[in-house]
N, C-alpha and C. Protein backbone atom coordinates (compact mmCIF):
# COMPACT_ATOMS: atom_id res chain seq x y z
N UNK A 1 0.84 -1.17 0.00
CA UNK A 1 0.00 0.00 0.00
C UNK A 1 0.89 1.24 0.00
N UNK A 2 0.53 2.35 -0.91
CA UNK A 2 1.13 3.57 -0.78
C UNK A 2 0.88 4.04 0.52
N UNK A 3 2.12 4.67 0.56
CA UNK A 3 1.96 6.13 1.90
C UNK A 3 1.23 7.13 1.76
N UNK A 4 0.28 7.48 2.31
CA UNK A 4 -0.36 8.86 2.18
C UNK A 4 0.00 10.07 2.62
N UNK A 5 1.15 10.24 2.85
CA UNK A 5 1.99 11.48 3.49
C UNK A 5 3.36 11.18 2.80
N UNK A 6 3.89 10.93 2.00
CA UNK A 6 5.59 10.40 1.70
C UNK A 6 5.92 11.61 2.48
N UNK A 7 5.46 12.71 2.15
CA UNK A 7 6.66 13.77 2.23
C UNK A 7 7.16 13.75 4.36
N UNK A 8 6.37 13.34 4.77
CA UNK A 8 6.84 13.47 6.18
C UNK A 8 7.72 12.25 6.63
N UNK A 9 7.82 11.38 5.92
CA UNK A 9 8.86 10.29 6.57
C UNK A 9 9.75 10.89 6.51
N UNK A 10 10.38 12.21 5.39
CA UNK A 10 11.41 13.23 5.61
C UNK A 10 11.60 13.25 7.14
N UNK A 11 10.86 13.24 7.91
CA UNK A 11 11.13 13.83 9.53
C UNK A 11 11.41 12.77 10.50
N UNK A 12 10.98 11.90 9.85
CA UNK A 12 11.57 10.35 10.89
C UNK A 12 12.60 10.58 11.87
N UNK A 13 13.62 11.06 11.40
CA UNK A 13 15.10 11.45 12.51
C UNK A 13 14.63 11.92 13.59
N UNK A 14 13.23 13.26 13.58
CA UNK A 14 12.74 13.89 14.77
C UNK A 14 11.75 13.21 15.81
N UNK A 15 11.76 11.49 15.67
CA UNK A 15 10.41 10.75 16.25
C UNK A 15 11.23 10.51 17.36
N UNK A 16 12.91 10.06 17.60
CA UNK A 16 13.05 9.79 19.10
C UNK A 16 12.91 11.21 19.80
N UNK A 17 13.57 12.38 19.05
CA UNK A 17 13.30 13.61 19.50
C UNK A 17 11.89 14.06 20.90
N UNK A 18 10.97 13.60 19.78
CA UNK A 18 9.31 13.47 20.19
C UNK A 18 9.36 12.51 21.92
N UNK A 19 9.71 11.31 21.33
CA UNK A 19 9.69 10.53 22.50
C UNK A 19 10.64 10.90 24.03
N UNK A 20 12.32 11.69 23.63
CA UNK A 20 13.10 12.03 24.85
C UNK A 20 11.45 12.90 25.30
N UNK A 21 11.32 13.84 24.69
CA UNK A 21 10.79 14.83 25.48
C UNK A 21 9.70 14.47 26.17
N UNK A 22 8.86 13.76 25.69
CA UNK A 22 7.78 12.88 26.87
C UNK A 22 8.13 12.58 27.63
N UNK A 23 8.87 11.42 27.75
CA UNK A 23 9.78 10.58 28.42
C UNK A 23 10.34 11.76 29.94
N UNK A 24 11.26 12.84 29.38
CA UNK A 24 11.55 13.77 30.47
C UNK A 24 10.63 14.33 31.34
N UNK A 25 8.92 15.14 30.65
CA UNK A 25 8.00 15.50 31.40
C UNK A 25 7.30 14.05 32.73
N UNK A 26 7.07 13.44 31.68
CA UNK A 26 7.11 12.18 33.01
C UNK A 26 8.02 11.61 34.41
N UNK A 27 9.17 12.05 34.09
CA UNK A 27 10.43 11.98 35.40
C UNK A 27 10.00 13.45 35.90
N UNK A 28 9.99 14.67 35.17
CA UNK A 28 9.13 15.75 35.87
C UNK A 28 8.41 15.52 36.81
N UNK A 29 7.20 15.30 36.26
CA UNK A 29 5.86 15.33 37.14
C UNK A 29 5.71 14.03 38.22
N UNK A 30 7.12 13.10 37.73
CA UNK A 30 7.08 11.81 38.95
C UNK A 30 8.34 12.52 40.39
N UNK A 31 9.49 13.26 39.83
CA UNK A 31 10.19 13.75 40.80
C UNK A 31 9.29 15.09 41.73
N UNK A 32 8.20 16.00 40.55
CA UNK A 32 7.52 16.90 41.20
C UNK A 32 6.44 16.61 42.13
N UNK A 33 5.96 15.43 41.77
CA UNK A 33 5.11 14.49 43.13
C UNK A 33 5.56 13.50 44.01
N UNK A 34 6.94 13.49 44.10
CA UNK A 34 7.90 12.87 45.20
C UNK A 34 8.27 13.85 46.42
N UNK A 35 8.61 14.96 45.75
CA UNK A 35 8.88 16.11 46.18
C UNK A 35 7.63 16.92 46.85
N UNK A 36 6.49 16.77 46.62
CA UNK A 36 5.36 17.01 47.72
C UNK A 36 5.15 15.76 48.64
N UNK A 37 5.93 14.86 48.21
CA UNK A 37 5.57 13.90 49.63
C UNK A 37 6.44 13.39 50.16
N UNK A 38 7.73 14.12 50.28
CA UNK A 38 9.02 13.92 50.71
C UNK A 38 9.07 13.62 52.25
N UNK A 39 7.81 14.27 53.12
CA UNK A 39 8.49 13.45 54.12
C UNK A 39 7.55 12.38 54.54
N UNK A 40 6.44 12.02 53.99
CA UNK A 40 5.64 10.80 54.26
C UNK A 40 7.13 9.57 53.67
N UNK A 41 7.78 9.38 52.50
CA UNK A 41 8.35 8.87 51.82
C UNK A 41 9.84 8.47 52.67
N UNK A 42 10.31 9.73 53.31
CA UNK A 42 11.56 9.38 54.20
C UNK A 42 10.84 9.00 55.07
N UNK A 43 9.87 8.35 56.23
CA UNK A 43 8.95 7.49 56.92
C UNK A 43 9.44 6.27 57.11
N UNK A 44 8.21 6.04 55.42
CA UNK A 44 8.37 4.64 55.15
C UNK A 44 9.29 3.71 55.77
N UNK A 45 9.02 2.40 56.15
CA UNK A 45 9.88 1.30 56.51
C UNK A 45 9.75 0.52 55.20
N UNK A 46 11.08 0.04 54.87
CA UNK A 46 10.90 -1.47 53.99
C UNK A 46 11.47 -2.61 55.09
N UNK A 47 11.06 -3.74 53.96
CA UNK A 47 11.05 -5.00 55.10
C UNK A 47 12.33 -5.26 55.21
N UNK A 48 13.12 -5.02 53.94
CA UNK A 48 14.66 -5.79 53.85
C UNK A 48 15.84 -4.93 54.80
N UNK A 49 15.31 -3.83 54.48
CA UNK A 49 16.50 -3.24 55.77
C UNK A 49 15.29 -2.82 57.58
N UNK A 50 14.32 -2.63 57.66
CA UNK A 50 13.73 -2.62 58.37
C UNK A 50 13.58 -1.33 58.89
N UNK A 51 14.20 -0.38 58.39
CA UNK A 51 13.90 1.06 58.75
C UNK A 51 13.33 1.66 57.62
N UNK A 52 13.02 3.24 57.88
CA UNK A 52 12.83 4.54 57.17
C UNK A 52 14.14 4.31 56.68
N UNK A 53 13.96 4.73 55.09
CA UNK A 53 15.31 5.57 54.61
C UNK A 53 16.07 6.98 55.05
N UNK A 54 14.89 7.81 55.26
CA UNK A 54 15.50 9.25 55.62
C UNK A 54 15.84 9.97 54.69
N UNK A 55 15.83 11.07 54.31
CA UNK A 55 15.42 12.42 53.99
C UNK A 55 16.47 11.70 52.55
N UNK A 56 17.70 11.75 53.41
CA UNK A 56 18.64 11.55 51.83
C UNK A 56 18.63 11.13 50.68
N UNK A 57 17.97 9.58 50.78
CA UNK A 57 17.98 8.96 49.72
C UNK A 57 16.47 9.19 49.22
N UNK A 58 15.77 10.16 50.17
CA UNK A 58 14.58 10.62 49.24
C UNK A 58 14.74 11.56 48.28
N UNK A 59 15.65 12.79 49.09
CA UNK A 59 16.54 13.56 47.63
C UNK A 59 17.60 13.10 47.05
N UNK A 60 17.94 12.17 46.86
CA UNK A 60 18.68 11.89 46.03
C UNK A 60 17.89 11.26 44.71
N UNK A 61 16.58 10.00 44.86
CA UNK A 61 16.25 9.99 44.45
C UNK A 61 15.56 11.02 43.31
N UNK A 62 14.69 11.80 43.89
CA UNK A 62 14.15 13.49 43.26
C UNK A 62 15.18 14.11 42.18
N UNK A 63 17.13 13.89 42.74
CA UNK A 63 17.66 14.48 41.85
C UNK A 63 18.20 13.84 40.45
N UNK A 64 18.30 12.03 40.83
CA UNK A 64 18.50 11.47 39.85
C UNK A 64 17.09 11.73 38.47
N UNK A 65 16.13 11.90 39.01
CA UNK A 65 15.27 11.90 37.89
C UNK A 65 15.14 12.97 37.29
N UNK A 66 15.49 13.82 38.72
CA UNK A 66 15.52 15.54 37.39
C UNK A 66 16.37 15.50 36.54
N UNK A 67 17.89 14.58 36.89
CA UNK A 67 18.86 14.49 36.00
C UNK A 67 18.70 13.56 34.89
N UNK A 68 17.20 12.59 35.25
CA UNK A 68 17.32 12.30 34.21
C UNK A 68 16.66 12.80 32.39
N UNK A 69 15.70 13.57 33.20
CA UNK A 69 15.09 14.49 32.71
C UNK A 69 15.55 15.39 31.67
N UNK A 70 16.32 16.06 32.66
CA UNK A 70 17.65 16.66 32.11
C UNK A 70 18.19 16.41 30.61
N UNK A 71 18.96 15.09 31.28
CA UNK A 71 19.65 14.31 30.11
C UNK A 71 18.93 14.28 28.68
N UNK A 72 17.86 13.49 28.42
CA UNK A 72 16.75 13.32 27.54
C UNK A 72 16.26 14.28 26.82
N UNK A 73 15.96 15.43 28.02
CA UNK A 73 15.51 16.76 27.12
C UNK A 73 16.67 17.45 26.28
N UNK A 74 17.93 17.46 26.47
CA UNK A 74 19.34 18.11 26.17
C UNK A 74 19.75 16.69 25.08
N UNK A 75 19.33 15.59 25.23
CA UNK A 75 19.64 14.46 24.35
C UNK A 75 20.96 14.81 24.42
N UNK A 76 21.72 14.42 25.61
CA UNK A 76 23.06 14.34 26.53
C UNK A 76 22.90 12.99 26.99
N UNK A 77 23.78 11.67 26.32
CA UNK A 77 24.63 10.78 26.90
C UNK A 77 23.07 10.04 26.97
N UNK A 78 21.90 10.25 25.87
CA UNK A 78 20.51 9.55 26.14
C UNK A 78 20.62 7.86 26.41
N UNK A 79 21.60 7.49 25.55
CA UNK A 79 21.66 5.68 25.68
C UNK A 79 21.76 5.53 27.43
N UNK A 80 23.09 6.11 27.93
CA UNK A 80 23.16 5.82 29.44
C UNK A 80 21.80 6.34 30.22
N UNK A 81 21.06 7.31 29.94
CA UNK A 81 19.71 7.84 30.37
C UNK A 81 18.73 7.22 30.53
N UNK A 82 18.36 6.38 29.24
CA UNK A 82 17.73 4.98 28.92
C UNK A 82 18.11 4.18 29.73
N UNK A 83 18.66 3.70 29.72
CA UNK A 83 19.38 2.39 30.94
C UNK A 83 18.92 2.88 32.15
N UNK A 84 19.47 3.56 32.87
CA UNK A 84 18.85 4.47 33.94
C UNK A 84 17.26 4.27 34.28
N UNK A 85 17.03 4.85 32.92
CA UNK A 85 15.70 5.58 32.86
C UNK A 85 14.58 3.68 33.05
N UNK A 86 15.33 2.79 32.10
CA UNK A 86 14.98 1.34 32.50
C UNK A 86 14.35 1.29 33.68
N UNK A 87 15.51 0.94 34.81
CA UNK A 87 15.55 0.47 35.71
C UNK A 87 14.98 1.19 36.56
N UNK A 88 14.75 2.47 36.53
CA UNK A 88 13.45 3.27 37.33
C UNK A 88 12.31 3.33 36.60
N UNK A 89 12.17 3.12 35.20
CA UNK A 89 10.35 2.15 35.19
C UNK A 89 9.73 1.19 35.83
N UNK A 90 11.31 0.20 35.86
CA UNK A 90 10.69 -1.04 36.29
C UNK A 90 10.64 -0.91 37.76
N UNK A 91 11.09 -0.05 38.71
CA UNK A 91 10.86 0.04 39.92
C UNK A 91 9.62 0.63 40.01
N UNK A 92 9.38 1.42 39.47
CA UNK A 92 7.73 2.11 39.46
C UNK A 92 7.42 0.97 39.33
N UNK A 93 6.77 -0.08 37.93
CA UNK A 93 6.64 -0.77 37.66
C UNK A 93 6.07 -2.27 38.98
N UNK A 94 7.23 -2.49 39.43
CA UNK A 94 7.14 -3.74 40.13
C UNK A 94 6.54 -3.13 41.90
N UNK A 95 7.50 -1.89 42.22
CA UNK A 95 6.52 -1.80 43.64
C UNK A 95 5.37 -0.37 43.28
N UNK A 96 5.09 0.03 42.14
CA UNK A 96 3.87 0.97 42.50
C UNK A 96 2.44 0.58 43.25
N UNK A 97 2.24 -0.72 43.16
CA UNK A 97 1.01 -1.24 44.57
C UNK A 97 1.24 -1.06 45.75
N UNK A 98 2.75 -1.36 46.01
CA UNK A 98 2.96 -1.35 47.12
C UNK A 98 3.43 -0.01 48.14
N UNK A 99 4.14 0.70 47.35
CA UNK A 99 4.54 1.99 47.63
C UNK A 99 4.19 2.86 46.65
N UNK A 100 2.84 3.22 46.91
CA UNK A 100 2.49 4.31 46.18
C UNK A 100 3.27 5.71 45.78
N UNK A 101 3.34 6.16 46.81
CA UNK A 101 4.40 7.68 47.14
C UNK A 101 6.00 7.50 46.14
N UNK A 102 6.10 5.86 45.87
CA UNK A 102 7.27 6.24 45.78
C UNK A 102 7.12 6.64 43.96
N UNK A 103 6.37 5.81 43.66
CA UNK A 103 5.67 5.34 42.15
C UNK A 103 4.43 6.48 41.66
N UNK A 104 4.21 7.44 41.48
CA UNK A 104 2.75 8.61 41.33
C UNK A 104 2.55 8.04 40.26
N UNK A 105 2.92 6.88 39.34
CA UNK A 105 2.37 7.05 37.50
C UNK A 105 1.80 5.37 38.09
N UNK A 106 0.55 5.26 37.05
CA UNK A 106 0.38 4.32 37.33
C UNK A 106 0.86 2.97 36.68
N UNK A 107 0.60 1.88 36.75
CA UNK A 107 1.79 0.56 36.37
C UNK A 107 1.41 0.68 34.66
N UNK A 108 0.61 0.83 34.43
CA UNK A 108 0.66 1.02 32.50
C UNK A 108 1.24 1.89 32.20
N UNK A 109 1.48 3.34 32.91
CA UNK A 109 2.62 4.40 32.53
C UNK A 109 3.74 3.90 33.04
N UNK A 110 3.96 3.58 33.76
CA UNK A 110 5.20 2.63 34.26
C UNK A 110 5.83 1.66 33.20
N UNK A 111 4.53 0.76 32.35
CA UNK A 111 5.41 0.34 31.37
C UNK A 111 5.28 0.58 30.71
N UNK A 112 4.69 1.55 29.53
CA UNK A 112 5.12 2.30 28.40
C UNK A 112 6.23 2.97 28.50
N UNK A 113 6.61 3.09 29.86
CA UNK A 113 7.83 4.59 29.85
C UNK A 113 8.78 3.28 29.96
N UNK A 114 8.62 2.11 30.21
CA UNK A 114 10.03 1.27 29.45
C UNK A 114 9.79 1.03 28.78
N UNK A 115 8.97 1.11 27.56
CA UNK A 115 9.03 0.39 26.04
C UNK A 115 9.43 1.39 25.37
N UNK A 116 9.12 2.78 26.14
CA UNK A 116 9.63 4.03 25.51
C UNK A 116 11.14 4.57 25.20
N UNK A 117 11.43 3.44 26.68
CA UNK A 117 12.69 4.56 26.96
C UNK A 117 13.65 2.75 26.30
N UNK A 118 13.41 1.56 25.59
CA UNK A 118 14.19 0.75 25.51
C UNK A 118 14.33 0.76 23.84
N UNK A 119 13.19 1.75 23.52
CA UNK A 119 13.01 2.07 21.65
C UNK A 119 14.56 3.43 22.03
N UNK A 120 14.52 3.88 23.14
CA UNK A 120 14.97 4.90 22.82
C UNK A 120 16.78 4.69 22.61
N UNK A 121 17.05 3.73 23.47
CA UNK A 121 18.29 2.83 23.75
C UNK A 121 18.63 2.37 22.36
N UNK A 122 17.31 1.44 22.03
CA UNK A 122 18.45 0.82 20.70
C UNK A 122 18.22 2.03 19.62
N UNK A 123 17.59 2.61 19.65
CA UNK A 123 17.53 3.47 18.15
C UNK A 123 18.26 4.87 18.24
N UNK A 124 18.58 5.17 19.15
CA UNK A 124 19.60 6.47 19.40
C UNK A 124 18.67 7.84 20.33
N UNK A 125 19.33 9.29 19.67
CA UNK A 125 19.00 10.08 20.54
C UNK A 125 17.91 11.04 19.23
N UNK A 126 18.21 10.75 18.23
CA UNK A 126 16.99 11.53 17.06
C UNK A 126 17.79 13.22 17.41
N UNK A 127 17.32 13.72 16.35
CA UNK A 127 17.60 15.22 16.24
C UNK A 127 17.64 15.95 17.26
N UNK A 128 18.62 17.04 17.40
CA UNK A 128 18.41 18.52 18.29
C UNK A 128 19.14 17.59 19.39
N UNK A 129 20.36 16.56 19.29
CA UNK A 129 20.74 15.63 20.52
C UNK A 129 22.40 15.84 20.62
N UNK A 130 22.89 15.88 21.93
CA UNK A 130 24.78 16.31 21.69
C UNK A 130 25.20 14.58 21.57
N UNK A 131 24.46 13.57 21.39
CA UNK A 131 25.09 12.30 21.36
C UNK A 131 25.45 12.29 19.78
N UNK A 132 26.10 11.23 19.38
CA UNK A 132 26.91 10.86 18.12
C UNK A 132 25.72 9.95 17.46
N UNK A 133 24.91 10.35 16.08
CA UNK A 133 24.13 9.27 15.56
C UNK A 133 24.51 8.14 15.44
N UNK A 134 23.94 7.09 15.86
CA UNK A 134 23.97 5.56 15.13
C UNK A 134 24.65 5.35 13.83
């Protein structure tokens, strides 16, 4: 079947473009609703160490995601961002039932934002990015 638009596959290069920048507003609005519940969150007990974490590793958390944010939107070093960005879906992902506060997106945004961010890994950083094309 013909394409009914040829002339825009011209822009293909700009589709991971499209996707960093979602991808970043979502670590946004998940570090900007961590950050209103920063101290219910330093509280929390988990079972494996048996205490509250404490304040720290609640901001630290908050800053890794702004950084990752960061990264994605600036399409700076995006492959390592992705990876990153992985392994804090899948933590949303696997405890958002359980720890709400820590997780604000719910488990289907949780896993689109890794199918998002693992298209984004193998296929590069797309236009307007300081990484080296594929």
């Amino acid at each position: 079947m013909l394409n009914p638009f040829p002339g825009l596959l011209d822009f293909g290069f700009f589709a991971p473009t499209i996707l960093r920048i979602v991808v970043a507003c979502v670590f946004l609005y998940v570090a900007y609703a961590q950050y209103q519940s920063r101290e219910v969150m330093a509280r929390i007990p988990f079972p494996i160490i048996g205490t509250s974490l404490g304040m720290g590793v609640v901001w630290v958390a908050i800053i890794v995601e702004i950084g990752l944010a960061a990264s994605l939107v600036a399409g700076y070093y995006t492959q390592i961002a992705a990876i990153v960005g992985i392994v804090a879906a899948a933590k949303y992902f696997l405890f958002g039932k359980r720890w709400p506060t820590f997780s604000p997106i719910s488990r289907g945004t949780a896993f689109l934002l890794f199918i998002i961010l693992a298209s984004l890994l193998l296929s590069g950083a797309g236009g307007f990015a300081y990484d080296l094309p594929l």
